[in-house]
PDB file of N, CA and C in Angstrom:
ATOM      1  N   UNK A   1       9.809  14.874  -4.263  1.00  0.00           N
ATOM      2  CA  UNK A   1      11.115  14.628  -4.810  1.00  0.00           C
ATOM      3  C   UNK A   1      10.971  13.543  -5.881  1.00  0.00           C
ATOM      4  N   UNK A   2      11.650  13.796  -7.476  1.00  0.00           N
ATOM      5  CA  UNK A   2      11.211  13.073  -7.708  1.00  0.00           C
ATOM      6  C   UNK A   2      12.311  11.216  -7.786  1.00  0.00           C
ATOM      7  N   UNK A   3      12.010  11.095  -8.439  1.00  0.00           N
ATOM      8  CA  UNK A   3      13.239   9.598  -8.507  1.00  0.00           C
ATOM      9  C   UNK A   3      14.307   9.292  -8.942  1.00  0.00           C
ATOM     10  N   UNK A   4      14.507  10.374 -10.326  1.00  0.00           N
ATOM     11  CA  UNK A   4      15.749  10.664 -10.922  1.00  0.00           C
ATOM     12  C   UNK A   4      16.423  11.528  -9.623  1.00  0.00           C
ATOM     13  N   UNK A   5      15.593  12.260  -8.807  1.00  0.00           N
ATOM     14  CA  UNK A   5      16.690  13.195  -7.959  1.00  0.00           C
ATOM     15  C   UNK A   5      16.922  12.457  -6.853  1.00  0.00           C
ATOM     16  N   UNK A   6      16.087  11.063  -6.368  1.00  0.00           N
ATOM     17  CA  UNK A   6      16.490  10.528  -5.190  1.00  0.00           C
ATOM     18  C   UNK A   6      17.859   9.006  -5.634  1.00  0.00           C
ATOM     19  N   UNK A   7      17.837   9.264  -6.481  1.00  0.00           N
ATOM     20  CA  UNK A   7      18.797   8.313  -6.879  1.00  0.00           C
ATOM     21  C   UNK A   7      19.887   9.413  -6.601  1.00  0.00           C
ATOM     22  N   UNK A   8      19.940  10.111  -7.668  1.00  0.00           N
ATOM     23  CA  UNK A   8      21.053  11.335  -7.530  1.00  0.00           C
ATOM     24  C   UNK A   8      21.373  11.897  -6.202  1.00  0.00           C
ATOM     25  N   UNK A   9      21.098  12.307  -5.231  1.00  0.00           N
ATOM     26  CA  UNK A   9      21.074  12.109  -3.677  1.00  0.00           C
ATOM     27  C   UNK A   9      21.991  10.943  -3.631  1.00  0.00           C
ATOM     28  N   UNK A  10      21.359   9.645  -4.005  1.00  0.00           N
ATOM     29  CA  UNK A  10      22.072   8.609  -3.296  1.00  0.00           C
ATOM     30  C   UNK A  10      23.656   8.323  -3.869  1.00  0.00           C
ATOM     31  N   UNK A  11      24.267   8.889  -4.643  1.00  0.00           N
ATOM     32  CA  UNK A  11      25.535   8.412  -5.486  1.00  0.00           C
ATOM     33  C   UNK A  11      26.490   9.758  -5.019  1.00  0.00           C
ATOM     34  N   UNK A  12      27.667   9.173  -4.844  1.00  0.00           N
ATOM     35  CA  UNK A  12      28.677  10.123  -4.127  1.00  0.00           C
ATOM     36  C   UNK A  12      29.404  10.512  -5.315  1.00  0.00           C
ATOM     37  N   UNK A  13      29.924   9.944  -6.357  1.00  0.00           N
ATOM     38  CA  UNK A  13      30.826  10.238  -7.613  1.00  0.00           C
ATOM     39  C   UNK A  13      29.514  10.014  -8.672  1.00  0.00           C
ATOM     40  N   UNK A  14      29.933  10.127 -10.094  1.00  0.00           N
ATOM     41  CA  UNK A  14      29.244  10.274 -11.353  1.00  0.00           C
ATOM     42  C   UNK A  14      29.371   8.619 -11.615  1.00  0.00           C
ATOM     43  N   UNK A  15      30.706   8.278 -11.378  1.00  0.00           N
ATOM     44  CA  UNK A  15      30.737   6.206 -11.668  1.00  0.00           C
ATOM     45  C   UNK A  15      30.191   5.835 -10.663  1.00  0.00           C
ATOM     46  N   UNK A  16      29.748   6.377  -9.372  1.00  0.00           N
ATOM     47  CA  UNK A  16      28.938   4.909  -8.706  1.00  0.00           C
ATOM     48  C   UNK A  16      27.713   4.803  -9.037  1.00  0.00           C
ATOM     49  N   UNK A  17      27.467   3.721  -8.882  1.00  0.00           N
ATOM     50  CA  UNK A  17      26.319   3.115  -8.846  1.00  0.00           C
ATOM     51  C   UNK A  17      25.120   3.787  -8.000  1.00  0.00           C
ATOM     52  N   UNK A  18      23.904   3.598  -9.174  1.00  0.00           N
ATOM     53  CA  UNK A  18      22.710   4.603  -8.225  1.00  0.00           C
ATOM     54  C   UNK A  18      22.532   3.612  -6.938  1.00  0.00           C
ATOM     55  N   UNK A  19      21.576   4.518  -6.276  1.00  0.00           N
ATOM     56  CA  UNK A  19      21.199   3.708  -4.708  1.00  0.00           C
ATOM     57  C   UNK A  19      19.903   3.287  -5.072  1.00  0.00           C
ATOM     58  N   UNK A  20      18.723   1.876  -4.867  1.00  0.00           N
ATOM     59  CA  UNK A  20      17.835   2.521  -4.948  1.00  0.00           C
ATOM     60  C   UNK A  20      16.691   3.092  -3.899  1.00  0.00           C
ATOM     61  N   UNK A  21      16.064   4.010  -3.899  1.00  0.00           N
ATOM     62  CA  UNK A  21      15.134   4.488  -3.007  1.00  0.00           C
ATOM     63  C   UNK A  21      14.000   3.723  -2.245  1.00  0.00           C
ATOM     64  N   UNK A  22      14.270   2.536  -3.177  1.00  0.00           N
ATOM     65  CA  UNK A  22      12.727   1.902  -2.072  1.00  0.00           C
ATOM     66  C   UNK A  22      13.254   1.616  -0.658  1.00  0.00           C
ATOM     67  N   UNK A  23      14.608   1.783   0.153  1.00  0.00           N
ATOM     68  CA  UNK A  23      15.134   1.733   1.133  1.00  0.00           C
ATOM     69  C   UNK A  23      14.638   2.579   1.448  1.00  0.00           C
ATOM     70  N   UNK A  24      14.804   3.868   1.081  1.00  0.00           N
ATOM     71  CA  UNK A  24      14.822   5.035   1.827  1.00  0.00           C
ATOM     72  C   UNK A  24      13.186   5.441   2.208  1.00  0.00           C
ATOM     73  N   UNK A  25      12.606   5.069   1.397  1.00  0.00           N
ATOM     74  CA  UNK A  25      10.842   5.180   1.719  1.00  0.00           C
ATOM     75  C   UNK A  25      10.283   4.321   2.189  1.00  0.00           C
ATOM     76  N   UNK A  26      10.874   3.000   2.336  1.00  0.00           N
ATOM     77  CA  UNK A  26      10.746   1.836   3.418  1.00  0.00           C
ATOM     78  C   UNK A  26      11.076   2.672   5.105  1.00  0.00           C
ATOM     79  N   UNK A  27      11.830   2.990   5.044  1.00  0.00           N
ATOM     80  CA  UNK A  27      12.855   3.608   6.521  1.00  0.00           C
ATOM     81  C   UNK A  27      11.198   4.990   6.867  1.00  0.00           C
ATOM     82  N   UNK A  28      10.817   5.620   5.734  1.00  0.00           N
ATOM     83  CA  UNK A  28       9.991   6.836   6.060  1.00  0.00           C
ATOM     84  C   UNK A  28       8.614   6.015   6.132  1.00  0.00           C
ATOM     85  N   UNK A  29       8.341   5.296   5.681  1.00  0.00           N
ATOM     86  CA  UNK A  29       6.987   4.717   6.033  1.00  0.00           C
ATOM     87  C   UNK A  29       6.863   3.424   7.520  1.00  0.00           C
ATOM     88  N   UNK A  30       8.233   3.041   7.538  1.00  0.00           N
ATOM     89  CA  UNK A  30       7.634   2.549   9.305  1.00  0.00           C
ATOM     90  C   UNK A  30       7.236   3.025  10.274  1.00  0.00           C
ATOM     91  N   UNK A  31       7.405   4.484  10.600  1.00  0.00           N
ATOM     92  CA  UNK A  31       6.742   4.383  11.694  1.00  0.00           C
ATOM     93  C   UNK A  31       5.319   4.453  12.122  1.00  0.00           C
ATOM     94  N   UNK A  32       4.499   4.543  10.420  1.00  0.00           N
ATOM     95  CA  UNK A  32       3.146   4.434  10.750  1.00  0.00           C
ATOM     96  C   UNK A  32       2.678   3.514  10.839  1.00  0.00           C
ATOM     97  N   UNK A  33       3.283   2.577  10.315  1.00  0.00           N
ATOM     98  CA  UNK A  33       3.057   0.797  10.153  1.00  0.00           C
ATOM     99  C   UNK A  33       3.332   0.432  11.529  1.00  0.00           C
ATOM    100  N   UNK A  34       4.483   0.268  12.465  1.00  0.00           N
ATOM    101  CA  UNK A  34       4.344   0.324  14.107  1.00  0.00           C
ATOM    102  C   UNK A  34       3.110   0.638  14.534  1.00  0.00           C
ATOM    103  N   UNK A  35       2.679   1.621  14.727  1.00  0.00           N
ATOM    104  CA  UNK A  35       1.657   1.866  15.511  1.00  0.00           C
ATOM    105  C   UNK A  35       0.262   0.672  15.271  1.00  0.00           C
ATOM    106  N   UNK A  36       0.323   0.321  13.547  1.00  0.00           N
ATOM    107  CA  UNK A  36      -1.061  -0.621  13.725  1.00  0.00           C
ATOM    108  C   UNK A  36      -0.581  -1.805  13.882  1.00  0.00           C
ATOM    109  N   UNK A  37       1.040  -2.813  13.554  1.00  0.00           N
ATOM    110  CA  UNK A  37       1.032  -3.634  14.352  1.00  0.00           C
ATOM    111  C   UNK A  37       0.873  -3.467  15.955  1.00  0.00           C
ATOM    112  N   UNK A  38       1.334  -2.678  16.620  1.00  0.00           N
ATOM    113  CA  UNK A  38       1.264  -2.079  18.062  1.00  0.00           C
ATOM    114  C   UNK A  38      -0.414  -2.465  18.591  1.00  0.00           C
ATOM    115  N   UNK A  39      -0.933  -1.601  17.468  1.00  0.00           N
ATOM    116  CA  UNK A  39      -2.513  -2.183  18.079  1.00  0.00           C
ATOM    117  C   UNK A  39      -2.935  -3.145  17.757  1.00  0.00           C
ATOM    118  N   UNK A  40      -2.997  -3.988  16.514  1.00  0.00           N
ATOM    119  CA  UNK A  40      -3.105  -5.102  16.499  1.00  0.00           C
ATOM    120  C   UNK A  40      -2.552  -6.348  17.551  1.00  0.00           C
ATOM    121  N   UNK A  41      -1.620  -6.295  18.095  1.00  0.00           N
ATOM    122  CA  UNK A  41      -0.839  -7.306  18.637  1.00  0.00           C
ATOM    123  C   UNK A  41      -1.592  -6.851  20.609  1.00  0.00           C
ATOM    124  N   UNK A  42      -2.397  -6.070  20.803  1.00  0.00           N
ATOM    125  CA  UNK A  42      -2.595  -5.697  22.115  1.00  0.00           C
ATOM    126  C   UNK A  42      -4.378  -5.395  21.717  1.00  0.00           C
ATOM    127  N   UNK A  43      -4.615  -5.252  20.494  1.00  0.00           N
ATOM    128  CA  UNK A  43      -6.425  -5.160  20.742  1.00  0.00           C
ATOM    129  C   UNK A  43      -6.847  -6.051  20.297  1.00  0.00           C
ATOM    130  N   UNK A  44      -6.134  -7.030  19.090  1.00  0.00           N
ATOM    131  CA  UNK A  44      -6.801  -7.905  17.775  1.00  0.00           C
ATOM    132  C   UNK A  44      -7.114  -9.534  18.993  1.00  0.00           C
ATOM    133  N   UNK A  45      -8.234  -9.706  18.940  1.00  0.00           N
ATOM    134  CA  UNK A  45      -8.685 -11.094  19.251  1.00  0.00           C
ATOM    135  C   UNK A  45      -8.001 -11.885  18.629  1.00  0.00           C
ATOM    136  N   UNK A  46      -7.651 -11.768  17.092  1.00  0.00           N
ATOM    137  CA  UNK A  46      -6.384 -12.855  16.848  1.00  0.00           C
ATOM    138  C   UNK A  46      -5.165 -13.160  17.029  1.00  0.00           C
ATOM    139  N   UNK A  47      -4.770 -11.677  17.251  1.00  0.00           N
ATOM    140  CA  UNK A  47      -3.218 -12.026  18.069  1.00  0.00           C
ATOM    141  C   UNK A  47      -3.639 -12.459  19.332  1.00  0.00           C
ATOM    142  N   UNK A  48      -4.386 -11.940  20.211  1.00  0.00           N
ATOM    143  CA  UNK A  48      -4.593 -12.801  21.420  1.00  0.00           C
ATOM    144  C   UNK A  48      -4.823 -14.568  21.524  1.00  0.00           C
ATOM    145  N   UNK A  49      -4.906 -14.639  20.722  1.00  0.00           N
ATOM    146  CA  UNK A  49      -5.338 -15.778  20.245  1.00  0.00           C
ATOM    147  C   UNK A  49      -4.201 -16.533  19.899  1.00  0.00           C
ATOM    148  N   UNK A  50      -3.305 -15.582  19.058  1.00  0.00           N
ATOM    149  CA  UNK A  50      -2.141 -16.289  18.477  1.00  0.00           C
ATOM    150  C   UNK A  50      -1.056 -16.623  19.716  1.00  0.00           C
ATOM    151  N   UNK A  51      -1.104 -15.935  20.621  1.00  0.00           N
ATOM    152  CA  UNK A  51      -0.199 -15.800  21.468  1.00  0.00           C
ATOM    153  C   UNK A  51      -0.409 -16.275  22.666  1.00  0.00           C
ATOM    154  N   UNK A  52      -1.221 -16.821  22.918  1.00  0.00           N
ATOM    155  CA  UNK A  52      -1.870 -17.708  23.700  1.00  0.00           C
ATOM    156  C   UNK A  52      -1.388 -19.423  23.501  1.00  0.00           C
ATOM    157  N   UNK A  53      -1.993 -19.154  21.888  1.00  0.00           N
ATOM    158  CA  UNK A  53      -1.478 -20.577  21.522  1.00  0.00           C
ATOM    159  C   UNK A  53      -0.042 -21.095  21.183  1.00  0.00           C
ATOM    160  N   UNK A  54       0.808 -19.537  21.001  1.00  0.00           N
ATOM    161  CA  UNK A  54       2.539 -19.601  21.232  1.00  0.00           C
ATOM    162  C   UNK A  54       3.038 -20.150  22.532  1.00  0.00           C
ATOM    163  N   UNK A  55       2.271 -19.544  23.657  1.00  0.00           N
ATOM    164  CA  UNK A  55       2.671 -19.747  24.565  1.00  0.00           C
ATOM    165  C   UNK A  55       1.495 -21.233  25.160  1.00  0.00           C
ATOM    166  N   UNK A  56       1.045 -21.810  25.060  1.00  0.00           N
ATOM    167  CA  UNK A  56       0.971 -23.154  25.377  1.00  0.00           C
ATOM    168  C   UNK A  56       1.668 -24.199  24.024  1.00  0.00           C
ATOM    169  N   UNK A  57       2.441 -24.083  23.361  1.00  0.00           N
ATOM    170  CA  UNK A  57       3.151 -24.896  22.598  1.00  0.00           C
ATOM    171  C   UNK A  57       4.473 -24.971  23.412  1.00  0.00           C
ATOM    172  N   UNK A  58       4.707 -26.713  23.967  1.00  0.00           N
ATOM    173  CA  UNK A  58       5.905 -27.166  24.429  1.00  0.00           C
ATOM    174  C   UNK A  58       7.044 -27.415  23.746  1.00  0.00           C
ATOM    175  N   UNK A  59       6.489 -27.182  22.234  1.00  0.00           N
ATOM    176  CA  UNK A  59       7.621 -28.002  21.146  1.00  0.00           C
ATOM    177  C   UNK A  59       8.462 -27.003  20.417  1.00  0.00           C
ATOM    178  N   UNK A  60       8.041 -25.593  20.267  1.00  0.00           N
ATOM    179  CA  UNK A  60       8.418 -24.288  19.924  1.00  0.00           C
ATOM    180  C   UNK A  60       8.402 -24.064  18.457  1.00  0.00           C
ATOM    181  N   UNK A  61       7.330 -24.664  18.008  1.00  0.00           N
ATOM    182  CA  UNK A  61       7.318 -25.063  16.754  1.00  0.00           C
ATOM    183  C   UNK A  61       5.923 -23.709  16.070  1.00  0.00           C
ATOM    184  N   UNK A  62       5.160 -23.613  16.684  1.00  0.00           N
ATOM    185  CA  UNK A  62       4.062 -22.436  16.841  1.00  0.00           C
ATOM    186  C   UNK A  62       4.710 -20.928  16.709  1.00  0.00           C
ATOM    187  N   UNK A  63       4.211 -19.839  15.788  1.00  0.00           N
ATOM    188  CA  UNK A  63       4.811 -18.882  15.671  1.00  0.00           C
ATOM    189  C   UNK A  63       3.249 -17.756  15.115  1.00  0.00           C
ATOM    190  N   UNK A  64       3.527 -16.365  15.234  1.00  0.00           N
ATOM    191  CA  UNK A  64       2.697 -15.540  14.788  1.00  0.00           C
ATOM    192  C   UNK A  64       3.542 -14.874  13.903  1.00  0.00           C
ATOM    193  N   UNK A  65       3.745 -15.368  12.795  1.00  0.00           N
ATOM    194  CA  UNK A  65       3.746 -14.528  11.747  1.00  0.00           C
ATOM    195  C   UNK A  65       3.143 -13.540  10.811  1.00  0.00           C
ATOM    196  N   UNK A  66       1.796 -13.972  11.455  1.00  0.00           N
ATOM    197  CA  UNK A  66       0.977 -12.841  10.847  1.00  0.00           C
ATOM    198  C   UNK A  66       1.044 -11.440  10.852  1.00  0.00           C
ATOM    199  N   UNK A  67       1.689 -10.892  12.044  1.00  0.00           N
ATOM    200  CA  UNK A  67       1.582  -9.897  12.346  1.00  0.00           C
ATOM    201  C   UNK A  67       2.736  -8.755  12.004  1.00  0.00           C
ATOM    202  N   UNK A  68       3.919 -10.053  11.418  1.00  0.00           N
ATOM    203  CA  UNK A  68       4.853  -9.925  10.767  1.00  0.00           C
ATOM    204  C   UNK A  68       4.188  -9.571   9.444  1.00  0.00           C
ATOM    205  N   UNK A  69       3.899 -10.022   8.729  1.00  0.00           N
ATOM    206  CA  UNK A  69       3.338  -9.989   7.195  1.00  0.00           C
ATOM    207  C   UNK A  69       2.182  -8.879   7.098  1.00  0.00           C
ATOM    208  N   UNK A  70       1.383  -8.461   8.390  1.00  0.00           N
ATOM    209  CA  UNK A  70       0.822  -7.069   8.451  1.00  0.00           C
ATOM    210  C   UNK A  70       1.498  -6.288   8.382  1.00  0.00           C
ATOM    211  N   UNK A  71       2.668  -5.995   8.933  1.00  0.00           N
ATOM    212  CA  UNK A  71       3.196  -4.793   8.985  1.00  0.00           C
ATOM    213  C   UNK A  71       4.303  -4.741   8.217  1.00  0.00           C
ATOM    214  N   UNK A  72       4.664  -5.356   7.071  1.00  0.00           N
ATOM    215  CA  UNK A  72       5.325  -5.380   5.930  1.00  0.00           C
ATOM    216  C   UNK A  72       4.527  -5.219   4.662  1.00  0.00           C
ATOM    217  N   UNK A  73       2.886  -5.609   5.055  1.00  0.00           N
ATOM    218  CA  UNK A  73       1.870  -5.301   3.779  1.00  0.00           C
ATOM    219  C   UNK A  73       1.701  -3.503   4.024  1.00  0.00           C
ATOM    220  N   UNK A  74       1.692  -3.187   5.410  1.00  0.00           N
ATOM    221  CA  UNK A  74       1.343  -1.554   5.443  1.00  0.00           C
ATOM    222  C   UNK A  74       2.656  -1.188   4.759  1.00  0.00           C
ATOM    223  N   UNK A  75       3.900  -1.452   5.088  1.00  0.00           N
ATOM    224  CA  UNK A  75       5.058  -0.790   4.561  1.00  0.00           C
ATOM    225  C   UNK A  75       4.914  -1.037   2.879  1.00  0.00           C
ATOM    226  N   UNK A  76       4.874  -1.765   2.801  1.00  0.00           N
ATOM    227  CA  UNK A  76       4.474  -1.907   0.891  1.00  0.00           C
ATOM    228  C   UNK A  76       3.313  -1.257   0.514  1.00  0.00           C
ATOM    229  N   UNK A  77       2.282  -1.005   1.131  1.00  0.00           N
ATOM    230  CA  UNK A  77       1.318  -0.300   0.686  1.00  0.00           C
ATOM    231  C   UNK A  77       1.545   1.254   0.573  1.00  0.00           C
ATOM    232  N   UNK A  78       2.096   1.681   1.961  1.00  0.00           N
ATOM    233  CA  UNK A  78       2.718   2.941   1.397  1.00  0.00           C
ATOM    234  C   UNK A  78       4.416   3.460   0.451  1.00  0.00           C
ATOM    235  N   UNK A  79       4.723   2.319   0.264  1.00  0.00           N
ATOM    236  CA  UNK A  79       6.161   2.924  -0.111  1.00  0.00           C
ATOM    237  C   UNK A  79       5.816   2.593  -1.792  1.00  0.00           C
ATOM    238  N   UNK A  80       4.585   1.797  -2.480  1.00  0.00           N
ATOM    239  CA  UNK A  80       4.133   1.250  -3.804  1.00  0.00           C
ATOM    240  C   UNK A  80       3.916   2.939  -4.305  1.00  0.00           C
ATOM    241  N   UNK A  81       3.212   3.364  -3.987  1.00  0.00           N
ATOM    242  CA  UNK A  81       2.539   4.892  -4.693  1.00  0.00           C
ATOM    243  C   UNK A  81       3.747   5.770  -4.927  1.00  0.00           C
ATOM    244  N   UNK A  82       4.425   6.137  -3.876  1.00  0.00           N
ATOM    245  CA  UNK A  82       5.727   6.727  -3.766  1.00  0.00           C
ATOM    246  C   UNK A  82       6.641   6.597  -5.234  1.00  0.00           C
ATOM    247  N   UNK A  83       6.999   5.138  -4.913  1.00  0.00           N
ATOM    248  CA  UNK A  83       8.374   4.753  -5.823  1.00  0.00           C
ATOM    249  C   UNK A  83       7.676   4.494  -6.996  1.00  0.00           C
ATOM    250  N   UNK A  84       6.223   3.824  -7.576  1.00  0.00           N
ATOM    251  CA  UNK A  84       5.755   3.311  -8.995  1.00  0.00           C
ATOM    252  C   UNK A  84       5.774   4.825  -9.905  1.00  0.00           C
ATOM    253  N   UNK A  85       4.774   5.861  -8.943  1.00  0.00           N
ATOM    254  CA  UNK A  85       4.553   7.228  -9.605  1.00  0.00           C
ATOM    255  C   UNK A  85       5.581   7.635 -10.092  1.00  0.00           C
ATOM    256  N   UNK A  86       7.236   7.327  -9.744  1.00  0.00           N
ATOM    257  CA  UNK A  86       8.044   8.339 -10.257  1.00  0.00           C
ATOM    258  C   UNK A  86       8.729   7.215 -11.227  1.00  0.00           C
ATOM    259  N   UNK A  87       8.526   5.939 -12.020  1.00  0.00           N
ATOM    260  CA  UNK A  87       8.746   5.132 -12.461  1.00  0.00           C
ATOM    261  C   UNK A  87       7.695   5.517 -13.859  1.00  0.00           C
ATOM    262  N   UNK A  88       6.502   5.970 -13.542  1.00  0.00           N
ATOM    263  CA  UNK A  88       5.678   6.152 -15.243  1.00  0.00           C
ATOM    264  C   UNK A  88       6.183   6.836 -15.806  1.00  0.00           C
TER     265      UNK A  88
END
C-alpha cells in the first residue's frame, strides 16, 4: 500500500486533515518486537542482572530502561523501511 493511499484511508472528508501512518505501522510492527523484549527480559544475563539490582534498591530510584529502548529500537527499525520507501 502505498502512502499517498494510506493517508487517504486515514481522512473521512476531502478538508480533513491527513492521518499520518507511522501510527498505523507502529500498531503492525509490535507484535514482533514483544516477543524479543519477552526473551530478552527472561533469557538476557543483563536483564537478570538489571532486575536483580531493581529489586535490591531501597530508594526506588533504579530502573531498566533498557529494555524499554530495545523494543522501541525494533519498532523503529521495522516501521523506518515501510514509511521512508513511500516518502522517495
Amino acid at each position: 500500500m502505498s502512502y499517498l493511499s494510506l493517508l487517504l484511508l486515514n481522512t473521512d472528508r476531502a478538508d480533513a486533515e491527513p492521518v499520518d501512518p507511522k501510527n498505523h505501522l507502529e500498531e503492525r510492527c509490535k507484535p514482533q518486537c514483544v516477543k524479543s523484549l519477552f526473551d530478552y527480559e527472561c533469557l538476557s544475563s543483563n536483564a537478570q542482572r538489571c532486575i536483580k539490582r531493581v529489586e535490591k534498591d531501597e530508594t526506588g530510584q533504579k530502573h531498566c530502561t533498557g529494555q524499554y529502548f530495545d523494543y522501541w529500537s525494533c519498532v523503529d527499525k521495522c516501521v523506518a523501511p515501510k514509511l521512508f520507501d513511500r516518502l522517495k
